[in-house]
Protein backbone atom coordinates (compact mmCIF):
# COMPACT_ATOMS: atom_id res chain seq x y z
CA UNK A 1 37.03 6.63 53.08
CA UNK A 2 33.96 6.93 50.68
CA UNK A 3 33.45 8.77 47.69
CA UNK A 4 30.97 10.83 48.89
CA UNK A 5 33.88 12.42 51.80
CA UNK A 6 36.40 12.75 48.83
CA UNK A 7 33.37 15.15 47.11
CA UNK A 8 32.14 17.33 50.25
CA UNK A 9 34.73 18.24 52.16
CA UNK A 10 37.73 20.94 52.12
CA UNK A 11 40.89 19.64 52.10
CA UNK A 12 44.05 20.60 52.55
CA UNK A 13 48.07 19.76 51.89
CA UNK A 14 51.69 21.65 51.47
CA UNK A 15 52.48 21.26 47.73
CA UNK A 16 55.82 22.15 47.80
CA UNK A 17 58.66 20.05 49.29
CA UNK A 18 60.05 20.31 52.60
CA UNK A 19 63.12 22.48 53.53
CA UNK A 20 64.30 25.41 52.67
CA UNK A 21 62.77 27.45 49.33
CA UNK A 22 61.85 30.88 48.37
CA UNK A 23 58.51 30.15 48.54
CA UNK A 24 56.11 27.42 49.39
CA UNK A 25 52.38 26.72 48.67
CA UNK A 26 49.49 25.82 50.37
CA UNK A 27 46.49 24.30 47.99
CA UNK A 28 43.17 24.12 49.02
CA UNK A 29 40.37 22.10 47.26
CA UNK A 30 36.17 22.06 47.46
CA UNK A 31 32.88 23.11 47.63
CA UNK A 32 33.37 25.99 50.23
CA UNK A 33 37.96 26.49 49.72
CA UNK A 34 37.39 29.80 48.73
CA UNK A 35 35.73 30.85 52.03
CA UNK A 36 37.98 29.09 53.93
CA UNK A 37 40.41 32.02 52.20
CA UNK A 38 38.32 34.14 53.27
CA UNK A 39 38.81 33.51 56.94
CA UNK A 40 42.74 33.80 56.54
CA UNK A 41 42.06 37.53 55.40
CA UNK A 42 39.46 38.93 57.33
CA UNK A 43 38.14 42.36 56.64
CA UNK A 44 39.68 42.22 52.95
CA UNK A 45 36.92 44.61 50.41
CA UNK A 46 37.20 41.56 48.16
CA UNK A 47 37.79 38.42 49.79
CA UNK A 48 38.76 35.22 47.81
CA UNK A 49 35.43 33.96 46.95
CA UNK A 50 33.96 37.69 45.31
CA UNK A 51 37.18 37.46 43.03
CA UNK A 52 37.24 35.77 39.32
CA UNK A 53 38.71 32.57 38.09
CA UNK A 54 42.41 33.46 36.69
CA UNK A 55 42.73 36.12 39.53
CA UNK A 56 45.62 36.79 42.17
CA UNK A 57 46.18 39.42 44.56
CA UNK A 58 48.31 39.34 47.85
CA UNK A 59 48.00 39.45 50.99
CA UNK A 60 48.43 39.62 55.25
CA UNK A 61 47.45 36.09 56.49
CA UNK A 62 45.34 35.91 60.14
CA UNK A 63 44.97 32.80 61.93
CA UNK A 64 41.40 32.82 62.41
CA UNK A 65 41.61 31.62 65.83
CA UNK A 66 44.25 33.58 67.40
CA UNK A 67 44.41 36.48 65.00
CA UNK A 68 48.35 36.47 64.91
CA UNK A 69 49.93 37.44 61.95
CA UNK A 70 50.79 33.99 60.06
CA UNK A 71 52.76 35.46 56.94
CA UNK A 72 52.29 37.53 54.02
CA UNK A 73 51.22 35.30 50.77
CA UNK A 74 50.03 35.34 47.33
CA UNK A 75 46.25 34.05 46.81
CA UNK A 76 45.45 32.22 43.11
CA UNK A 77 41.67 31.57 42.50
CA UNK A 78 40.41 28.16 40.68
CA UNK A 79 36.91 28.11 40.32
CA UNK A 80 35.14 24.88 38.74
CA UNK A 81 35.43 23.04 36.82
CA UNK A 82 38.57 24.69 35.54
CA UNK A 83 41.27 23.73 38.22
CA UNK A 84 43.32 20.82 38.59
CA UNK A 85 40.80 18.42 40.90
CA UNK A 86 37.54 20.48 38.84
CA UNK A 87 36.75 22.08 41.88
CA UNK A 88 36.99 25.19 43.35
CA UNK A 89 40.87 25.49 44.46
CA UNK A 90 42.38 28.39 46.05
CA UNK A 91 46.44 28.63 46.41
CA UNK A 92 48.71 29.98 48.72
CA UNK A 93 52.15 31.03 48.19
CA UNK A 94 53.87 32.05 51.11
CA UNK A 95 57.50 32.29 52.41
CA UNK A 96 59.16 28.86 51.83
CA UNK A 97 61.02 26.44 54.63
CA UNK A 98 59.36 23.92 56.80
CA UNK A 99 58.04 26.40 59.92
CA UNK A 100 55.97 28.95 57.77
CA UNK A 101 54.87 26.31 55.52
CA UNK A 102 53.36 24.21 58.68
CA UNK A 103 52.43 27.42 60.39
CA UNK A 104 50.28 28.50 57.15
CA UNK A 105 48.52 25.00 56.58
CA UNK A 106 47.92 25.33 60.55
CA UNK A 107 46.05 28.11 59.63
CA UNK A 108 44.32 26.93 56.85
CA UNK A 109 42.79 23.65 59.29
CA UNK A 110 41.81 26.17 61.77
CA UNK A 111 39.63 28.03 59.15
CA UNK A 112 37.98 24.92 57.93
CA UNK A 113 39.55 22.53 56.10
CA UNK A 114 40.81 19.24 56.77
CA UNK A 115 44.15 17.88 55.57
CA UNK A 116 44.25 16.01 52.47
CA UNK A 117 45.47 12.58 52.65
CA UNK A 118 47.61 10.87 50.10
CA UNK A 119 46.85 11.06 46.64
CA UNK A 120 43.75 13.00 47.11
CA UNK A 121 43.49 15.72 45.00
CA UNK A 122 44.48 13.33 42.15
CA UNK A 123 42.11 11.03 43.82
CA UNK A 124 39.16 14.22 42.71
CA UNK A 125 40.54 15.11 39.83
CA UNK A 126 39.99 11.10 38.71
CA UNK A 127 36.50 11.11 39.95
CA UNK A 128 35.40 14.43 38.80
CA UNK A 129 36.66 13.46 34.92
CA UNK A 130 39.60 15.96 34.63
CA UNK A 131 41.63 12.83 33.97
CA UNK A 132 41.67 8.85 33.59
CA UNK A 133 43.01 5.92 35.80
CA UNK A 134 45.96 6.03 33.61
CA UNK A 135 47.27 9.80 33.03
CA UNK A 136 46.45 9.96 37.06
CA UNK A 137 48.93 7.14 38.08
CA UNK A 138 51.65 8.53 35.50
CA UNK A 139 51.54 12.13 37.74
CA UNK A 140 52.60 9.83 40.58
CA UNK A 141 55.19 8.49 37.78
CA UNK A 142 56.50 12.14 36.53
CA UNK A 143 56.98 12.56 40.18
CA UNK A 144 59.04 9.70 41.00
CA UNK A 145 60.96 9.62 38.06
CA UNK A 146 64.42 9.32 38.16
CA UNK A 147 65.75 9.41 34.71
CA UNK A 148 64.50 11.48 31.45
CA UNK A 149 63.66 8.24 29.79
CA UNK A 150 61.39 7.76 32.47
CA UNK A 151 59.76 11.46 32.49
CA UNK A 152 59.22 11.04 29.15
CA UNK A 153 57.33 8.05 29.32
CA UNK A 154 55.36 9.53 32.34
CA UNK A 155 54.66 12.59 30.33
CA UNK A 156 53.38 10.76 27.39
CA UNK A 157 50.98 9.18 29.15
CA UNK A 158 49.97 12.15 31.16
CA UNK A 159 48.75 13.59 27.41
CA UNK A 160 46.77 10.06 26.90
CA UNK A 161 49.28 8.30 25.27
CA UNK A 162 48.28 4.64 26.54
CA UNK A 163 44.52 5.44 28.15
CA UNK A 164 43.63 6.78 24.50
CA UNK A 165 44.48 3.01 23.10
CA UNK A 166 42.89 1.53 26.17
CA UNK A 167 39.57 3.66 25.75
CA UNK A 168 39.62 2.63 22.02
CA UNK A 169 39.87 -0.82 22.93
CA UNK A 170 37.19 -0.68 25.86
CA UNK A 171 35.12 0.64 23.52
CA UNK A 172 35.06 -1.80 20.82
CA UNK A 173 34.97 -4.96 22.67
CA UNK A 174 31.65 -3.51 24.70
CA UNK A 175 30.06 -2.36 21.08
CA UNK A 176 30.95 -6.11 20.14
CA UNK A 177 29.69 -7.15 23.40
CA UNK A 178 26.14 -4.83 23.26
CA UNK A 179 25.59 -6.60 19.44
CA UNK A 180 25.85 -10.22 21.29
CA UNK A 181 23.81 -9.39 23.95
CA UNK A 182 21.23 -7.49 21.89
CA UNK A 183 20.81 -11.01 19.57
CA UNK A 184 20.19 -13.23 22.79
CA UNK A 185 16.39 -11.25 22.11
CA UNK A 186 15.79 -12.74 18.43
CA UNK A 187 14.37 -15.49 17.79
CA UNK A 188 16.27 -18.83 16.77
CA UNK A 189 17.60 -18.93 13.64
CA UNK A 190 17.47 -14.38 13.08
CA UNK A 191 20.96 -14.40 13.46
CA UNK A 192 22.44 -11.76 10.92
CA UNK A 193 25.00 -13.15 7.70
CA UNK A 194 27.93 -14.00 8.80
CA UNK A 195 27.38 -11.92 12.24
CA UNK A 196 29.91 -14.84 14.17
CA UNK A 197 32.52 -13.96 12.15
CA UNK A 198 32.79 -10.68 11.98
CA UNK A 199 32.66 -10.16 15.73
CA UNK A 200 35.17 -12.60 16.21
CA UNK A 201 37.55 -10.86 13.40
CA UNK A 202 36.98 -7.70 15.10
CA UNK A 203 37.80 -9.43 18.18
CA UNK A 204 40.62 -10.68 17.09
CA UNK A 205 41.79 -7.29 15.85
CA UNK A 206 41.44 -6.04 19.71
CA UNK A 207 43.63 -8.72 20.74
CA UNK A 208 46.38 -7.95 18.67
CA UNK A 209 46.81 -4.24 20.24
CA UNK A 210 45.97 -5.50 23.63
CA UNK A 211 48.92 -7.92 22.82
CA UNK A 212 51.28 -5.27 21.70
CA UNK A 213 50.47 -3.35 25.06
CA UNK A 214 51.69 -6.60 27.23
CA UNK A 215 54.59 -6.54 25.33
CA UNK A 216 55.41 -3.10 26.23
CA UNK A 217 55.68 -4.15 30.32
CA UNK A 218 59.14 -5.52 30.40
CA UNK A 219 60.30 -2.09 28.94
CA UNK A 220 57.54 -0.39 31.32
CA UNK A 221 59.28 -2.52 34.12
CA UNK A 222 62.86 -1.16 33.51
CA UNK A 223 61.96 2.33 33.22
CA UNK A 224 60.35 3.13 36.07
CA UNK A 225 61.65 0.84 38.54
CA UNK A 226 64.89 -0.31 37.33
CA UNK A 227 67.28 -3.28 36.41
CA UNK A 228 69.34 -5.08 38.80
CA UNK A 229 72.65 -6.10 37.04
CA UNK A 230 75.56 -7.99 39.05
CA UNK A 231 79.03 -7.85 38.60
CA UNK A 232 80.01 -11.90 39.62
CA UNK A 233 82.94 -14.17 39.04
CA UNK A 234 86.09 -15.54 40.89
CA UNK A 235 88.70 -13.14 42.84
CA UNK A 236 90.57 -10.70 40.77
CA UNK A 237 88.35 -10.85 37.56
CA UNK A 238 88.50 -7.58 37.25
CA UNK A 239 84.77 -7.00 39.07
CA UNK A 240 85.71 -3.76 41.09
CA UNK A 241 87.40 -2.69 38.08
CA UNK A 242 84.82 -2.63 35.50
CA UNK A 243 82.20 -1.23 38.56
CA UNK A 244 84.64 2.11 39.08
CA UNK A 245 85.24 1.99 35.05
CA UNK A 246 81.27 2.32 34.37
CA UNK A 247 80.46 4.65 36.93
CA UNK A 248 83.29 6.94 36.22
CA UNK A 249 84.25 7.13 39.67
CA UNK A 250 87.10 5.32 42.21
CA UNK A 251 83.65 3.53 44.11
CA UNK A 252 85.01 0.45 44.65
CA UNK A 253 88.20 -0.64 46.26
CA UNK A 254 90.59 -2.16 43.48
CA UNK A 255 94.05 -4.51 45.40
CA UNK A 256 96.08 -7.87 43.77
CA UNK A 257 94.60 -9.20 47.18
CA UNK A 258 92.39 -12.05 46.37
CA UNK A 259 89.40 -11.21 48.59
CA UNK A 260 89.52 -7.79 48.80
CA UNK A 261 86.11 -7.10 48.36
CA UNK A 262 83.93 -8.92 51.03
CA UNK A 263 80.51 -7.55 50.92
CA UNK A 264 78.14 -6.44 48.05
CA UNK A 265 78.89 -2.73 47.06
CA UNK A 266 76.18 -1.25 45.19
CA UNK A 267 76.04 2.08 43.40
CA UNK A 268 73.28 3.24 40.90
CA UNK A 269 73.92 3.97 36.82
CA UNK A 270 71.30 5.66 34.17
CA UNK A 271 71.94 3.84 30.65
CA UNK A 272 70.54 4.48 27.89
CA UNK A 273 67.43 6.52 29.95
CA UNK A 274 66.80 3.00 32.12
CA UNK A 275 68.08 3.21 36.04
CA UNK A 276 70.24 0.46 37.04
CA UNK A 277 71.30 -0.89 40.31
CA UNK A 278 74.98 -2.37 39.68
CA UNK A 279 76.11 -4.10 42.15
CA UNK A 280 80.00 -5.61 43.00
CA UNK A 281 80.44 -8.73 44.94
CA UNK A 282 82.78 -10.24 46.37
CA UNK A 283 84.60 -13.41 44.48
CA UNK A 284 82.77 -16.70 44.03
CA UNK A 285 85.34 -19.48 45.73
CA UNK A 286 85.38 -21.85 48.90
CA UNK A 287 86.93 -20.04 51.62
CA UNK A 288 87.51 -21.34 55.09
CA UNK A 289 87.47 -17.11 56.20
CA UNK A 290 84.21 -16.35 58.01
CA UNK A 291 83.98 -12.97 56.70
CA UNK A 292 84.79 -13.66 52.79
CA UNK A 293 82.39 -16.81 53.17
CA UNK A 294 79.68 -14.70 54.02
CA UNK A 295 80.47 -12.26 51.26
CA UNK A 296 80.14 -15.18 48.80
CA UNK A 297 76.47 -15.53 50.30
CA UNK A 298 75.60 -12.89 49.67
CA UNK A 299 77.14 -12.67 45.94
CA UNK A 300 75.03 -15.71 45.58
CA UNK A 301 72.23 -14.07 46.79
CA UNK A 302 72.20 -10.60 44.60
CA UNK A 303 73.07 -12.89 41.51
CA UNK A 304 69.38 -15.14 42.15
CA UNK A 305 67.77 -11.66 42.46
CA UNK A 306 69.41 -9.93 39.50
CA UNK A 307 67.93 -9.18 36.23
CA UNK A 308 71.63 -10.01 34.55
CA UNK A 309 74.62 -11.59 35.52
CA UNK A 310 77.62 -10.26 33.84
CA UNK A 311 79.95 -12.59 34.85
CA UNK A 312 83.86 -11.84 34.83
CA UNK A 313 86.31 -13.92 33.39
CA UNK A 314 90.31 -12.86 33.70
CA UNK A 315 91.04 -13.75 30.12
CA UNK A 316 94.94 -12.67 31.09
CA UNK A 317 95.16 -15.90 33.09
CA UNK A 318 94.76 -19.49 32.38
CA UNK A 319 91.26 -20.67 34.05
CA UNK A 320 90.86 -23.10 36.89
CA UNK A 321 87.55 -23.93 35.70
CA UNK A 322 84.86 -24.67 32.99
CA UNK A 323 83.01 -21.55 32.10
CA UNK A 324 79.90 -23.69 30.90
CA UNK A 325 80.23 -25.62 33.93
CA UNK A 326 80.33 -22.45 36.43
CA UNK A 327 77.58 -20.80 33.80
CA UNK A 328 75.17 -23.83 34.25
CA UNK A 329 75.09 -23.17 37.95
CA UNK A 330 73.44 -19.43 37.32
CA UNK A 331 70.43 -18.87 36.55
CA UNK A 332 69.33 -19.64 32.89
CA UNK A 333 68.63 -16.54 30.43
CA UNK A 334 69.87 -13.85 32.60
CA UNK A 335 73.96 -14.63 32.16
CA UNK A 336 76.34 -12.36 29.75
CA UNK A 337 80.56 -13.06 29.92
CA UNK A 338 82.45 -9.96 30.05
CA UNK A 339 86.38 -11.29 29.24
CA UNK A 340 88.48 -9.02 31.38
CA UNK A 341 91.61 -6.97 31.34
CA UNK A 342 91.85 -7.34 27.37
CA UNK A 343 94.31 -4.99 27.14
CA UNK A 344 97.11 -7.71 28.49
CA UNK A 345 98.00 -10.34 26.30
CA UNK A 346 95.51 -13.17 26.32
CA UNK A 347 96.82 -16.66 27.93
CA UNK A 348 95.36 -19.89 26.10
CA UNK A 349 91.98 -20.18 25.18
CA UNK A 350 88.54 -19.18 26.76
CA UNK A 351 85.52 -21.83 25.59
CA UNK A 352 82.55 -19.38 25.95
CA UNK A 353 79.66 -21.30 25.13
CA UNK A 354 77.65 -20.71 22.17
CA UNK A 355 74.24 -19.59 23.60
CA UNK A 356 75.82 -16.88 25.94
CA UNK A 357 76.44 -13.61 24.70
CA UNK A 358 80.24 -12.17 25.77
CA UNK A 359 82.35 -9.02 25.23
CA UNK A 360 86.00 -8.53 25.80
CA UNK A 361 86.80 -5.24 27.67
CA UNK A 362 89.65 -3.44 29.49
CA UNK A 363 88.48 -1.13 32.63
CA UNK A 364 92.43 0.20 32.16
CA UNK A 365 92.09 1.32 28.94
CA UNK A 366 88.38 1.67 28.38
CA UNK A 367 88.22 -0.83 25.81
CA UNK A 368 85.05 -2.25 25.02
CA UNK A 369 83.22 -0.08 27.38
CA UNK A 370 80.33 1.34 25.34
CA UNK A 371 79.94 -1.85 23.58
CA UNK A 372 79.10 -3.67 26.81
CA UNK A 373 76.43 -1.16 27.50
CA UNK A 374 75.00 -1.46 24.23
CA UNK A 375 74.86 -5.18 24.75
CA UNK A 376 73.82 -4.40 28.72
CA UNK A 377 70.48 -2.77 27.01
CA UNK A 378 69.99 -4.56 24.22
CA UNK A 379 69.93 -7.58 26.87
CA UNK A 380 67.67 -6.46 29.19
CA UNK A 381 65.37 -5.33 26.14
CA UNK A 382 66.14 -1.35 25.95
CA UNK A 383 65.21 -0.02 22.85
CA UNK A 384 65.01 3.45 21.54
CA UNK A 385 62.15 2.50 18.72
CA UNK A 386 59.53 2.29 21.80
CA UNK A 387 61.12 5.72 23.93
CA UNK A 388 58.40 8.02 24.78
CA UNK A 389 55.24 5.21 23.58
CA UNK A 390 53.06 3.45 25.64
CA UNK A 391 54.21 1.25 28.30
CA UNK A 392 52.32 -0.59 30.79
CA UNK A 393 52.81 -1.18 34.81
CA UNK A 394 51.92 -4.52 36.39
CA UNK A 395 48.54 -3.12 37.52
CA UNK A 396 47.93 -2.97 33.25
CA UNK A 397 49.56 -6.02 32.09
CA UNK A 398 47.27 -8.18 34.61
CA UNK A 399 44.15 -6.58 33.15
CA UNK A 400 45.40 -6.79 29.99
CA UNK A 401 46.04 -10.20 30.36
CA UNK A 402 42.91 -11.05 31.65
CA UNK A 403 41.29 -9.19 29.05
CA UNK A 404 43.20 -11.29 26.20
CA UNK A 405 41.48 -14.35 28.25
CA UNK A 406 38.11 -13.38 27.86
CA UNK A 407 38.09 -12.56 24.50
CA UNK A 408 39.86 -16.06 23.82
CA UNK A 409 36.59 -17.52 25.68
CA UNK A 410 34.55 -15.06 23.92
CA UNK A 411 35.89 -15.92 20.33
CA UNK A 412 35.70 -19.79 21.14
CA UNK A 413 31.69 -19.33 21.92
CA UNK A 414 30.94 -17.27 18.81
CA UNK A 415 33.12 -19.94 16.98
CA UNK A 416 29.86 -22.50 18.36
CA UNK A 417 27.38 -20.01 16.40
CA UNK A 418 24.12 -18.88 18.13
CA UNK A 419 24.56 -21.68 20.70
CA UNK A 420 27.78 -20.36 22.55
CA UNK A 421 26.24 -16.54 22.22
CA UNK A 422 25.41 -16.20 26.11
CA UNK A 423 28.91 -17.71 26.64
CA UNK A 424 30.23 -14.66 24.93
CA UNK A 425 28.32 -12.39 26.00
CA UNK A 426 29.84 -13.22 29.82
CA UNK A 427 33.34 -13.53 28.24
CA UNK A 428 33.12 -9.93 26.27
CA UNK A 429 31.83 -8.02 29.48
CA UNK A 430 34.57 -9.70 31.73
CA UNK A 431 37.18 -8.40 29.00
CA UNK A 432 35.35 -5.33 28.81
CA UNK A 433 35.48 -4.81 32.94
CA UNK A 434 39.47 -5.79 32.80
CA UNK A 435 39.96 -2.67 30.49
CA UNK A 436 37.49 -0.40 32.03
CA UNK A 437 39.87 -1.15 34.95
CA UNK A 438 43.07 0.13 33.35
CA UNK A 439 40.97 3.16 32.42
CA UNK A 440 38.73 3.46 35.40
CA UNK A 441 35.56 3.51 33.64
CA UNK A 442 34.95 0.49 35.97
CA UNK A 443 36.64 0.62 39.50
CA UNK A 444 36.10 0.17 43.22
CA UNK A 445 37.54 1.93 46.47
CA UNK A 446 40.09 -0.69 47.00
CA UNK A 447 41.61 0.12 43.56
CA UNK A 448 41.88 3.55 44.57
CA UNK A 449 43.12 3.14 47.70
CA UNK A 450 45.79 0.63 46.43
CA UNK A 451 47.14 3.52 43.36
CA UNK A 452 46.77 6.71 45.68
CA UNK A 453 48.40 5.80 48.67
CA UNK A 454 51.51 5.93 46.31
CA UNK A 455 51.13 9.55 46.08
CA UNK A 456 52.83 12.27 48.21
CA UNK A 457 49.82 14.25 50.38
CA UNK A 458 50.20 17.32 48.48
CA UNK A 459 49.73 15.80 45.12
């Protein structure tokens, strides 16, 4: 759809979730939502668009069609560019649950409007300047957030947190960029002092934040979306255990049977404000049962997926095998030992190699529990230094990486002197364009379309 549909016409959506509720709300949006409220009350002294910005009043609701009584509701008034898309928005709060709800937006269509579709009143409040690229894809994250952590985050850059430092950054490489392009017009040899130099220090100074931002995505990646960690290791390690220890709960089924658990069991755990998905597999061995050999496959599976391996080690029994050997086999980086059942006396000892981090725990007694979650975050990169500043999404990091590329080219050219100055001019304006993405002070329909379908239709 164009941007010129997104501006003209009246849309529609239910705001509020579906199901039962004391009240839900209809929200209309445009040039002309205010008269469509006017057709839901016909015969009203003051309709919807006579009344004042700030105003409310309430209500009978008439189809305009069919004149039957839809509900009684409460009427808000928006008027631009004060609302949340900057144009004129009317709301409607009527009795909640999923048949008056429908039965009021029915109403709404009927008296002009069409329905909004996914994203789009974010979608207008981007293009009408109420907010940036940025602060509009973190409502989509305060929305889908499952853990504080990741609220805050969302919330923090809802208020400008990262599109502030983006905008800074936009703004400075196209001033460096405008100064290039405005000496292509001297003559040769008019260059100012020392002009090279200075653009490329300044250049260099955007690089280091843009730098700092990348840094941020692994963090970014983990709070919004998630870690994958895997419980893995022979039978009876103590897998099952430790899974029913961390979650607090009897999840997984605990037996002396070697086997017992056949097929990946996977329950979800907030640490330290990050959601993780921890998963329990079934023993790594060669098995000649069908059903435990295809539980192994899939243990093998999660544990190439996974963004750590804690792998289990019975330290109350002597070991069959070479823990570097089996530790070689997974894959390299994401691998911590957890030494089981720690509370039984130890038999012989355990060779953990050197470059693997380990912890010795008892799901029994709860010893060395909160340890391995401290070592579970600091692992995967958790810290509480960077909680609540900004962190980027993939979407970022690639234009921030592509942006760190063109100023690279761009700093190489203007290390050539007035020779390599159209070569930098191209390189500053591609870096410029990569963060006039992030920030949408450069985008196209396809980058719209790709961050608002994320979006619920009401939002």
């Amino acid at each position: 759809m164009d941007e010129k549909c997104y501006s003209t016409h009246v849309i529609a959506a239910i705001a509020t979730a579906a199901g039962p509720a004391g009240v839900s709300i209809v929200r209309v949006s445009g040039d002309g939502a205010l008269e469509v409220g006017d057709r839901l009350v016909p015969g009203l002294r003051c309709p919807p668009s006579q009344r004042a910005a700030g105003t409310f009043f309430h209500a009978r609701v008439i189809h305009p069609v069919t004149g039957t009584v839809i509900d009684d509701a409460v009427f808000l008034i928006y008027r631009a560019p004060h609302s949340y898309t900057g144009e004129d928005t009317l709301e409607i709060q009527g009795h909640g649950g999923a048949l008056p709800s429908r039965r009021l937006l029915e109403a709404v269509l009927a008296a002009g409007a069409r329905l909004a579709e996914p994203g789009e009143f974010t979608r207008r409040a981007f293009l009408n300047g109420r907010m940036d690229l940025t602060q509009a894809e973190a409502v989509c994250d305060l929305i889908q957030s499952r853990t504080e952590r990741a609220a805050h985050v969302a919330r923090a850059q809802l208020d400008g947190a990262l599109g502030g430092r983006v905008a800074a950054l936009y703004e400075a490489v196209t001033a460096v960029c405008a100064e290039v392009e405005h000496l292509l017009d001297f003559d040769e040899g008019e260059l100012p002092p020392l002009f090279t130099e200075r653009a490329s220090e300044r250049l260099a100074a955007c690089m280091t934040e843009m730098e700092q931002l990348v840094a941020s995505w692994r963090e970014g990646h983990l709070v919004r979306e998630g870690a994958l960690v895997v419980l893995a290791g022979r039978p009876n390690a103590g897998k099952s255990s430790l899974m029913n220890a961390l979650l607090g709960i009897r999840r997984a089924i605990v037996h002396d049977l070697p086997g017992t658990t056949r097929d990946a069991i996977e329950e979800s755990l907030v640490l330290y404000g990050v959601p993780l998905r921890l998963v329990d597999t079934a023993g790594l061995r060669d098995t000649q049962d069908g059903v435990e050999r295809e539980g192994v496959e899939r243990a093998r599976a999660m544990i190439r997926q996974a963004d750590l391996i804690l792998y289990l080690v019975d330290g109350s029994v002597p070991q069959s095998e070479k823990l570097a050997e089996v530790c070689a086999t997974l894959p390299t980086g994401r691998v911590m030992v957890v030494v089981t059942k720690c509370d039984l006396p130890t038999s012989g000892t355990l060779e953990i190699p050197s470059e693997l981090a380990y912890m010795r725990v008892s799901a029994k007694s709860g010893e060395g529990l909160e340890a391995l979650k401290r070592m579970v975050a600091e692992t995967l990169g958790v810290t509480e230094e960077t909680y609540g500043q900004p962190i980027v999404s993939l979407r970022h990091v690639n234009e921030l990486r592509t942006a760190l590329e063109q100023s690279r080219e761009a700093r190489a050219a203007l290390d050539a002197g007035e020779s390599g100055l159209v070569l930098a001019a191209g390189h500053l304006r591609g870096a410029a364009e990569a963060l006039g993405r992030m920030i949408g002070r450069v985008y196209t329909e396809d980058l719209l379309d790709a961050i608002f379908s994320r979006f619920c239709v009401g939002k």
